[in-house]
PDB file of N, CA and C in Angstrom:
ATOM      1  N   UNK A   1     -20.261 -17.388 -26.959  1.00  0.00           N
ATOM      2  CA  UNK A   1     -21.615 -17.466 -27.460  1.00  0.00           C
ATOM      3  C   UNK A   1     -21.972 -16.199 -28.230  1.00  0.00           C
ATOM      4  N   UNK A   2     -22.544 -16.371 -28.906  1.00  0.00           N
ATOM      5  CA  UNK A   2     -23.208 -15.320 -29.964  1.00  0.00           C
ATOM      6  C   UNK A   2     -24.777 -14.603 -28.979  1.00  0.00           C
ATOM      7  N   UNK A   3     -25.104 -13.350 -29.425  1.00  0.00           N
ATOM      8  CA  UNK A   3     -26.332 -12.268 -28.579  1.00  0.00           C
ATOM      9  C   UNK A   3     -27.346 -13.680 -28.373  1.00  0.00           C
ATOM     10  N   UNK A   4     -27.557 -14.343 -29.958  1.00  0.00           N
ATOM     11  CA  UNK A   4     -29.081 -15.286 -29.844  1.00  0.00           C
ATOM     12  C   UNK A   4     -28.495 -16.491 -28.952  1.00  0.00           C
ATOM     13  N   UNK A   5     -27.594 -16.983 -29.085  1.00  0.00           N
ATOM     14  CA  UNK A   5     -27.003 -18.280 -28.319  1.00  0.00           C
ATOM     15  C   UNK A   5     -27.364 -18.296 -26.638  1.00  0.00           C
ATOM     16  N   UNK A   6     -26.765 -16.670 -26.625  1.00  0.00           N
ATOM     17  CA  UNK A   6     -27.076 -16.276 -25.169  1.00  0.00           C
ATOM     18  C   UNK A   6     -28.478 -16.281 -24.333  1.00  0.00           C
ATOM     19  N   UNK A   7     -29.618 -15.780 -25.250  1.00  0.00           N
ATOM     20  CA  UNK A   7     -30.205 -15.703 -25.112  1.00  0.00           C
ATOM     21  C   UNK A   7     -31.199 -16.479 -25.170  1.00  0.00           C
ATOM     22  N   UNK A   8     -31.143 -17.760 -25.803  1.00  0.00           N
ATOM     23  CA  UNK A   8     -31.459 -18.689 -26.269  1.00  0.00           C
ATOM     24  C   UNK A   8     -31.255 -19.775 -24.884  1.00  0.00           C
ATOM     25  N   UNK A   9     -29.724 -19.595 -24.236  1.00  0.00           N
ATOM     26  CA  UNK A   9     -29.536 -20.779 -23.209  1.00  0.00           C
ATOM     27  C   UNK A   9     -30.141 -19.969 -21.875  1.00  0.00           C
ATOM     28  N   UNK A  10     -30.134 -18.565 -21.741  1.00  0.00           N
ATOM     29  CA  UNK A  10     -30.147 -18.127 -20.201  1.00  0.00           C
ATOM     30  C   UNK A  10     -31.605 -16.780 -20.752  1.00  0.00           C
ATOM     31  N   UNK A  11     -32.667 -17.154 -21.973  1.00  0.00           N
ATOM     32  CA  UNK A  11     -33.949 -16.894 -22.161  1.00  0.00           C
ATOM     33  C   UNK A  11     -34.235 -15.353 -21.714  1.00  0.00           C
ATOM     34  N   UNK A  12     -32.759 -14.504 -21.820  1.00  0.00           N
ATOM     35  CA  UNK A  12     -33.335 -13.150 -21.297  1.00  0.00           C
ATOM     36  C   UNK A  12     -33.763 -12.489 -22.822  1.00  0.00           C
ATOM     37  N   UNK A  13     -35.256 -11.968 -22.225  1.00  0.00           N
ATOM     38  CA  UNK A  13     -35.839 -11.653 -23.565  1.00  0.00           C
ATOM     39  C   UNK A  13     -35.664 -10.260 -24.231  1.00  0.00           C
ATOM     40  N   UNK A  14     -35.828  -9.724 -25.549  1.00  0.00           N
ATOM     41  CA  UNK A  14     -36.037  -8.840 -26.484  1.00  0.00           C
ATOM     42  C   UNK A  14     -36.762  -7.718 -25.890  1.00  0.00           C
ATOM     43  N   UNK A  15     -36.206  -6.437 -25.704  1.00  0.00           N
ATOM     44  CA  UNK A  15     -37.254  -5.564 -25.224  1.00  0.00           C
ATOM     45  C   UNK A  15     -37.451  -4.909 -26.612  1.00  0.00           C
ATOM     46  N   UNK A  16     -38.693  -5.170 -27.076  1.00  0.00           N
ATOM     47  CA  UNK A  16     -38.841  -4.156 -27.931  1.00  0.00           C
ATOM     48  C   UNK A  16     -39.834  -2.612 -28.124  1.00  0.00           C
ATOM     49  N   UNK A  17     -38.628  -1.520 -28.490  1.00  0.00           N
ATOM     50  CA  UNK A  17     -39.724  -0.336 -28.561  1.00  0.00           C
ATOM     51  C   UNK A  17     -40.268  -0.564 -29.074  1.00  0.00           C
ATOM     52  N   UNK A  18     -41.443   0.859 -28.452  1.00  0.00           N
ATOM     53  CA  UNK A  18     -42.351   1.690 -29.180  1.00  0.00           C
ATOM     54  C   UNK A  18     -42.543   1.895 -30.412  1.00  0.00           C
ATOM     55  N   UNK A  19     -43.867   1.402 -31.462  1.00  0.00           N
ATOM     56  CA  UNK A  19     -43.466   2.807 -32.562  1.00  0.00           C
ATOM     57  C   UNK A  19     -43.032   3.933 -32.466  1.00  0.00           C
ATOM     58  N   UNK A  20     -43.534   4.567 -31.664  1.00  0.00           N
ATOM     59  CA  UNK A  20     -43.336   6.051 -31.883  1.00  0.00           C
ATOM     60  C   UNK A  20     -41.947   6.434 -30.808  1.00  0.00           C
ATOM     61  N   UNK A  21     -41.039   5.524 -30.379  1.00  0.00           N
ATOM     62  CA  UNK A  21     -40.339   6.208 -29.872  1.00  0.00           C
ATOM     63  C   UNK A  21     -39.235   6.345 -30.577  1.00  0.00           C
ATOM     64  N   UNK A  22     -38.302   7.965 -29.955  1.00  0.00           N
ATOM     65  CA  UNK A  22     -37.916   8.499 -30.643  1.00  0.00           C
ATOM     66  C   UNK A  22     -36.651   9.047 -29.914  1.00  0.00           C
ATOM     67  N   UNK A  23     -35.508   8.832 -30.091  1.00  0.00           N
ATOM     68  CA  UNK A  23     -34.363   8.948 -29.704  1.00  0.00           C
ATOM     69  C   UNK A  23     -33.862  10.441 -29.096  1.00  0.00           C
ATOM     70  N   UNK A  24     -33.380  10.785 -27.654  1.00  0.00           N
ATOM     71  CA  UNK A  24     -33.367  11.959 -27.515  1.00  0.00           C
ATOM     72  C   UNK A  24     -32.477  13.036 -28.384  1.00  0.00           C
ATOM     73  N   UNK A  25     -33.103  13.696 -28.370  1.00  0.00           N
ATOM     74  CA  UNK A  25     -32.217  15.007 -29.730  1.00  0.00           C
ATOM     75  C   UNK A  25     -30.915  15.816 -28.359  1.00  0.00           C
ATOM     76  N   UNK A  26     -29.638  16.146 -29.337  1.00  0.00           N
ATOM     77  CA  UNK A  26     -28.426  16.383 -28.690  1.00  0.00           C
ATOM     78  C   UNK A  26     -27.943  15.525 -27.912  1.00  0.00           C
ATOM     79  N   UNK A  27     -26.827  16.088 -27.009  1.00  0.00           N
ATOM     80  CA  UNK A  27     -25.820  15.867 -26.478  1.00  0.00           C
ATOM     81  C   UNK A  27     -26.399  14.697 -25.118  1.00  0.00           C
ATOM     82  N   UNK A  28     -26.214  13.663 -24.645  1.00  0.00           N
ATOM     83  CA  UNK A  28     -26.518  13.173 -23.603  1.00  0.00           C
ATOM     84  C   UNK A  28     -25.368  12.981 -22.714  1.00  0.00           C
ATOM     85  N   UNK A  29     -25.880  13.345 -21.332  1.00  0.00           N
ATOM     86  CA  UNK A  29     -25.315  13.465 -19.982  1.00  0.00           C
ATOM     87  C   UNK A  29     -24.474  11.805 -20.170  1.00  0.00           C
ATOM     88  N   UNK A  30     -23.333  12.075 -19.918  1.00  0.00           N
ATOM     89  CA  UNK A  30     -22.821  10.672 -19.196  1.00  0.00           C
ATOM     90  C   UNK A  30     -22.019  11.034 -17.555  1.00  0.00           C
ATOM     91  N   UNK A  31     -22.306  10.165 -16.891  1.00  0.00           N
ATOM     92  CA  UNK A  31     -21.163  10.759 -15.653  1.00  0.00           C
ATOM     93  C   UNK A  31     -20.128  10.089 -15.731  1.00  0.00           C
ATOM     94  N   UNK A  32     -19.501  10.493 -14.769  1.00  0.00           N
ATOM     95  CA  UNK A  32     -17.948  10.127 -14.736  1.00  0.00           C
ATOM     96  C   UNK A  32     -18.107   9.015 -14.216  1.00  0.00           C
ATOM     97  N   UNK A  33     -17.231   8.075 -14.879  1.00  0.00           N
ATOM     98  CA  UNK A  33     -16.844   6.248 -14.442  1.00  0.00           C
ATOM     99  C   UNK A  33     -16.751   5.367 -15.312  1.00  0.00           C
ATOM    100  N   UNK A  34     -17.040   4.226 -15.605  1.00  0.00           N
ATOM    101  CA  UNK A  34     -16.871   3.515 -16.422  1.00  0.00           C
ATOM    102  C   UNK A  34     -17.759   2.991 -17.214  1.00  0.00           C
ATOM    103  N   UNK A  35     -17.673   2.321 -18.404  1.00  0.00           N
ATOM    104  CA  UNK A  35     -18.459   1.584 -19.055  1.00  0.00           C
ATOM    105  C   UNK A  35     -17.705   0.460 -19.513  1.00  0.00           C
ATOM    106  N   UNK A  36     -17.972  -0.783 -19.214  1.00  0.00           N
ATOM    107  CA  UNK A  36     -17.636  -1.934 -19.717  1.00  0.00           C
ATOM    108  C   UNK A  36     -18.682  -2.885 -20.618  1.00  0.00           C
ATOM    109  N   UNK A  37     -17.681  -3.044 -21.693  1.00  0.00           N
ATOM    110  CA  UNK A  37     -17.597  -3.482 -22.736  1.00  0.00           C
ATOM    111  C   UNK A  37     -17.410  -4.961 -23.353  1.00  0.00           C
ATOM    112  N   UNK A  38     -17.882  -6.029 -23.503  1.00  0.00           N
ATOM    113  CA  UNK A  38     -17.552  -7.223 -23.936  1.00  0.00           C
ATOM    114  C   UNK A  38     -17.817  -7.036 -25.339  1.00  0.00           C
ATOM    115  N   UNK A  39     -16.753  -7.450 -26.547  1.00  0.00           N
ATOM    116  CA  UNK A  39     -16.678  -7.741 -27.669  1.00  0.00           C
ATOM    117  C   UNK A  39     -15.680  -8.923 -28.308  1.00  0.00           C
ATOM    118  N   UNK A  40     -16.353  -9.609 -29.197  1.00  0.00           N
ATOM    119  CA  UNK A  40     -15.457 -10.728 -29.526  1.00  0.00           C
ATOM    120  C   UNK A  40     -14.826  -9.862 -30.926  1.00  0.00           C
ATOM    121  N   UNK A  41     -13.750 -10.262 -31.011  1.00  0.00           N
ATOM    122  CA  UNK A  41     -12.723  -9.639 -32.012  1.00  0.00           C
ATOM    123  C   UNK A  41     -12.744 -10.596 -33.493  1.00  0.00           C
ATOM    124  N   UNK A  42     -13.094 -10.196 -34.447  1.00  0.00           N
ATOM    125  CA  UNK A  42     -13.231 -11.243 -35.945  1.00  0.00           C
ATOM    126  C   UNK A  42     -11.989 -10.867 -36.699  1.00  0.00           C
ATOM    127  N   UNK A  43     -11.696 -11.470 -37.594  1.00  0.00           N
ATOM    128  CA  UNK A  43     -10.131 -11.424 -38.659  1.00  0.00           C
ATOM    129  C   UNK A  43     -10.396  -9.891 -39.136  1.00  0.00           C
ATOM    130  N   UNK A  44     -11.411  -9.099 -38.902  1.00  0.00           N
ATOM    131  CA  UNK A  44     -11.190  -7.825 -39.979  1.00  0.00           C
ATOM    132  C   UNK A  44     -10.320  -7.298 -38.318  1.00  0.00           C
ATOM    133  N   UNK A  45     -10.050  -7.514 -37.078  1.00  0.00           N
ATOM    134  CA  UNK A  45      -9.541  -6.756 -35.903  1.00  0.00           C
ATOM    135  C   UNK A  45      -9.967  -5.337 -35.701  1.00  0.00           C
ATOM    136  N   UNK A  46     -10.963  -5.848 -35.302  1.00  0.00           N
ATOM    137  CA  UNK A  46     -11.743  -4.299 -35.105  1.00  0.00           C
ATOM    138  C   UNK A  46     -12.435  -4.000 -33.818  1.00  0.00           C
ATOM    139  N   UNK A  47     -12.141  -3.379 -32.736  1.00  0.00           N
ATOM    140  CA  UNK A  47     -13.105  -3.482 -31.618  1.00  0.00           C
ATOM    141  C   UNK A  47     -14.045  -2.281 -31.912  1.00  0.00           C
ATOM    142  N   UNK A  48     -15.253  -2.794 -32.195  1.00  0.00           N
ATOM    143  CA  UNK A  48     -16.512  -1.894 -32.422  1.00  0.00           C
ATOM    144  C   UNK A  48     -16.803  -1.614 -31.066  1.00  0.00           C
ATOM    145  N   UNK A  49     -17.088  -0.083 -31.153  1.00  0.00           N
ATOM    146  CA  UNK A  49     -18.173   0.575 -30.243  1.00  0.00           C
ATOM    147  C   UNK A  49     -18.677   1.602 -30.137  1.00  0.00           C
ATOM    148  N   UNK A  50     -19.873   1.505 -29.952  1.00  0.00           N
ATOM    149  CA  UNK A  50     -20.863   2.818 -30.892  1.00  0.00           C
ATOM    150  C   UNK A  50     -21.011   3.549 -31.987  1.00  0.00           C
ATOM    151  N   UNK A  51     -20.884   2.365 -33.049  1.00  0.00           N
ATOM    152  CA  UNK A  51     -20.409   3.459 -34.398  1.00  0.00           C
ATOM    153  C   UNK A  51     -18.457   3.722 -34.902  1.00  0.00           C
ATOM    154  N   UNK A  52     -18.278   3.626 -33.808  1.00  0.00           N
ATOM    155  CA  UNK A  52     -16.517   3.786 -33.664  1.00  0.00           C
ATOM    156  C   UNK A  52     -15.937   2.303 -34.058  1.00  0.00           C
ATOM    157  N   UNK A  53     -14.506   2.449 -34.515  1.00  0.00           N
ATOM    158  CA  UNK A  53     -14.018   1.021 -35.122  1.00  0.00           C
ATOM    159  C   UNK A  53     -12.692   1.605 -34.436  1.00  0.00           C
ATOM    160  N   UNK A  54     -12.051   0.534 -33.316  1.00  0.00           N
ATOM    161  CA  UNK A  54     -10.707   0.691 -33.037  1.00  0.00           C
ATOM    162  C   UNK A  54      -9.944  -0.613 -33.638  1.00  0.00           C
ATOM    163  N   UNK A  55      -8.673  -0.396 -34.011  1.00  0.00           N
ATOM    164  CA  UNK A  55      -7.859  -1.540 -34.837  1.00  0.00           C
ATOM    165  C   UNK A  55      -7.081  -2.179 -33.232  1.00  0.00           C
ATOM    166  N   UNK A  56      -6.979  -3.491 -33.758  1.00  0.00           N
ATOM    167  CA  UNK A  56      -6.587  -4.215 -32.576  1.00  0.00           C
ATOM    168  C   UNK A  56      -5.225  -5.067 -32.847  1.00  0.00           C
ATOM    169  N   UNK A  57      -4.409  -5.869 -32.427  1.00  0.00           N
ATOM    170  CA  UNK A  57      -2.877  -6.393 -32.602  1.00  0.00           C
ATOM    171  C   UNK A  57      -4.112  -8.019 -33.277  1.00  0.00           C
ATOM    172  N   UNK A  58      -3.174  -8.488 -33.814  1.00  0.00           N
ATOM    173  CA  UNK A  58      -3.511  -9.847 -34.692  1.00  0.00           C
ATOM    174  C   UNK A  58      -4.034 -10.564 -33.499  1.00  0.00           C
ATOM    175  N   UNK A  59      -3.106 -10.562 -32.103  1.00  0.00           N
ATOM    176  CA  UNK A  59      -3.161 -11.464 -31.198  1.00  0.00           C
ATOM    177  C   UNK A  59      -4.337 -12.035 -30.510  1.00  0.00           C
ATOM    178  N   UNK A  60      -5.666 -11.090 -30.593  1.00  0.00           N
ATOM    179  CA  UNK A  60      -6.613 -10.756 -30.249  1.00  0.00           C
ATOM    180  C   UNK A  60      -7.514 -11.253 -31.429  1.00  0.00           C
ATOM    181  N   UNK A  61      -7.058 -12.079 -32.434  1.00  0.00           N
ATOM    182  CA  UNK A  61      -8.303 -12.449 -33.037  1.00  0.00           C
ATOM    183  C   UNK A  61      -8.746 -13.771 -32.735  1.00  0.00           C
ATOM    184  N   UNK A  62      -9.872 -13.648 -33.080  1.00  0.00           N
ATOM    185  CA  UNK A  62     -10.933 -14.662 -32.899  1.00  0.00           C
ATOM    186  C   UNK A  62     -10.959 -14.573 -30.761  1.00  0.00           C
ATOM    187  N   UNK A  63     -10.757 -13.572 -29.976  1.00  0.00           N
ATOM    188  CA  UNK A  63     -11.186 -13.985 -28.785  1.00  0.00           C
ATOM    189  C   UNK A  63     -12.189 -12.810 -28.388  1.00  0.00           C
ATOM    190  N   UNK A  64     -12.681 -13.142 -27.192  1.00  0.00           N
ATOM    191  CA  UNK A  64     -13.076 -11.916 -26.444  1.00  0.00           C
ATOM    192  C   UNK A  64     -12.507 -10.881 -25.861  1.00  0.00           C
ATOM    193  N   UNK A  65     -12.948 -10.233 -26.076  1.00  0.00           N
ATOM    194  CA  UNK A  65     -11.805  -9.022 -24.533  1.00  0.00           C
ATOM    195  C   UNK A  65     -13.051  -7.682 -24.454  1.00  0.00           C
ATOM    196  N   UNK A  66     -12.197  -7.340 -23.384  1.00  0.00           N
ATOM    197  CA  UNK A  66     -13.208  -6.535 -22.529  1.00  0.00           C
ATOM    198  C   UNK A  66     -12.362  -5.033 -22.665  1.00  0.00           C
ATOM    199  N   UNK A  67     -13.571  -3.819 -23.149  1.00  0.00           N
ATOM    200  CA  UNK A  67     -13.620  -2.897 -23.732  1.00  0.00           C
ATOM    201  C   UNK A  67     -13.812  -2.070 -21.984  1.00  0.00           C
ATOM    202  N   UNK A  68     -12.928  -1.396 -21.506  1.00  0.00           N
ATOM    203  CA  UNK A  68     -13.496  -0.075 -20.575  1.00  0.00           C
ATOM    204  C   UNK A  68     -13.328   1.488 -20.730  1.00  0.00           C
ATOM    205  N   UNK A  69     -14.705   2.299 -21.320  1.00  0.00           N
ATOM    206  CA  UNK A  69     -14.282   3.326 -21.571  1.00  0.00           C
ATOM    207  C   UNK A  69     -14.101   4.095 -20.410  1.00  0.00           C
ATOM    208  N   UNK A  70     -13.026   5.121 -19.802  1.00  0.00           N
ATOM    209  CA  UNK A  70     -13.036   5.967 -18.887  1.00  0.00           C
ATOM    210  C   UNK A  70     -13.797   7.004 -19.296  1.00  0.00           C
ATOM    211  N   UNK A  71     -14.764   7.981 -18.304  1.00  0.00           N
ATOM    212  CA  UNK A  71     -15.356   8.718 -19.263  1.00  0.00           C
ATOM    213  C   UNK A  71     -15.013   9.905 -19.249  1.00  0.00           C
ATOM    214  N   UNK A  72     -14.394   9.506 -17.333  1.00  0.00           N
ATOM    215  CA  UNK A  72     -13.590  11.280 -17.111  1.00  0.00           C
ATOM    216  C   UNK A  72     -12.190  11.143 -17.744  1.00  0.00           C
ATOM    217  N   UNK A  73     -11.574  10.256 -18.391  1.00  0.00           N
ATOM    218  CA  UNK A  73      -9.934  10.396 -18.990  1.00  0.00           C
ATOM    219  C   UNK A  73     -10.422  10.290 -20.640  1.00  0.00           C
ATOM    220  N   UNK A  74     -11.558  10.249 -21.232  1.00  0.00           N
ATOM    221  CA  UNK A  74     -11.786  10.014 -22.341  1.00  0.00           C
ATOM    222  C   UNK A  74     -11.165   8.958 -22.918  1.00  0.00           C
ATOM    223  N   UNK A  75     -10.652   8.010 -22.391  1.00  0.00           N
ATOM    224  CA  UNK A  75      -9.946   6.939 -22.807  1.00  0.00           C
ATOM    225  C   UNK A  75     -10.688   5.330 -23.052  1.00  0.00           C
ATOM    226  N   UNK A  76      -9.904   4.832 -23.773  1.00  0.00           N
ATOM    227  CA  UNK A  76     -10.552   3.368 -23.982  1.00  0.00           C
ATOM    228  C   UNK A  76      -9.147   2.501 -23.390  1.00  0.00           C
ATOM    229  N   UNK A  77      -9.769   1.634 -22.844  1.00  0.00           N
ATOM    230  CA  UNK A  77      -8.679   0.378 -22.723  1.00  0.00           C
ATOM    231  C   UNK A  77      -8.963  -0.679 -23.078  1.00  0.00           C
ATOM    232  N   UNK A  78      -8.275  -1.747 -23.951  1.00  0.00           N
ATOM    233  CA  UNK A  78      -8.575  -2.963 -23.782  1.00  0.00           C
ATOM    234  C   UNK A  78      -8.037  -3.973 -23.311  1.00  0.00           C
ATOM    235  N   UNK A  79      -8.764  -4.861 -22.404  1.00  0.00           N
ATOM    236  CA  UNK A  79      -8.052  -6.177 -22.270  1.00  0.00           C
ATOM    237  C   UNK A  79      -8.490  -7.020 -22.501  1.00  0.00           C
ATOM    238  N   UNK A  80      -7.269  -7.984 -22.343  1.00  0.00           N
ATOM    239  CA  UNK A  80      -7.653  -9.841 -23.045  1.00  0.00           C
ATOM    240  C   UNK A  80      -7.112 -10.608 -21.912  1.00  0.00           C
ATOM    241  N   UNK A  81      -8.461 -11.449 -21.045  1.00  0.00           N
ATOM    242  CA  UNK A  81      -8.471 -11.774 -20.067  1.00  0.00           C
ATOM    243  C   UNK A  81      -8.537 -11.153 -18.708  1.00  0.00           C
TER     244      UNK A  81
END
């Protein structure tokens, strides 16, 4: 399913800011552990995240796979399935 599809069948709604809010300035705290990631992979094979573009094997197009950044190994992993 696509963000609106999703949202559309299971109605979780849009939070939308503030005018006036305003993104914190510098470096932000992350702690150590994980962040997981769902991205569907398109023919350009690219797993986007945050601005970042990682190149992916052909095998992986057109599916989902799941993005985990480590935060204390600075690492990304991906899997499919």
């Amino acid at each position: 399913m696509t963000p609106m599809e999703a949202m559309k069948k299971y109605g979780h709604p849009w939070h939308i800011l503030p005018e006036d809010y305003q993104m914190p300035q510098g470096e932000i705290e992350i702690e150590e552990g994980q962040i997981c990631i769902i991205r569907f992979i398109r023919s350009d094979l690219k797993f986007n995240l945050f601005c970042l573009s990682f190149p992916v094997p052909e095998e992986l197009m057109y599916h989902y796979v799941l993005g985990v950044v480590l935060t204390e190994e600075h690492k990304l992993k991906i899997f499919k399935e």
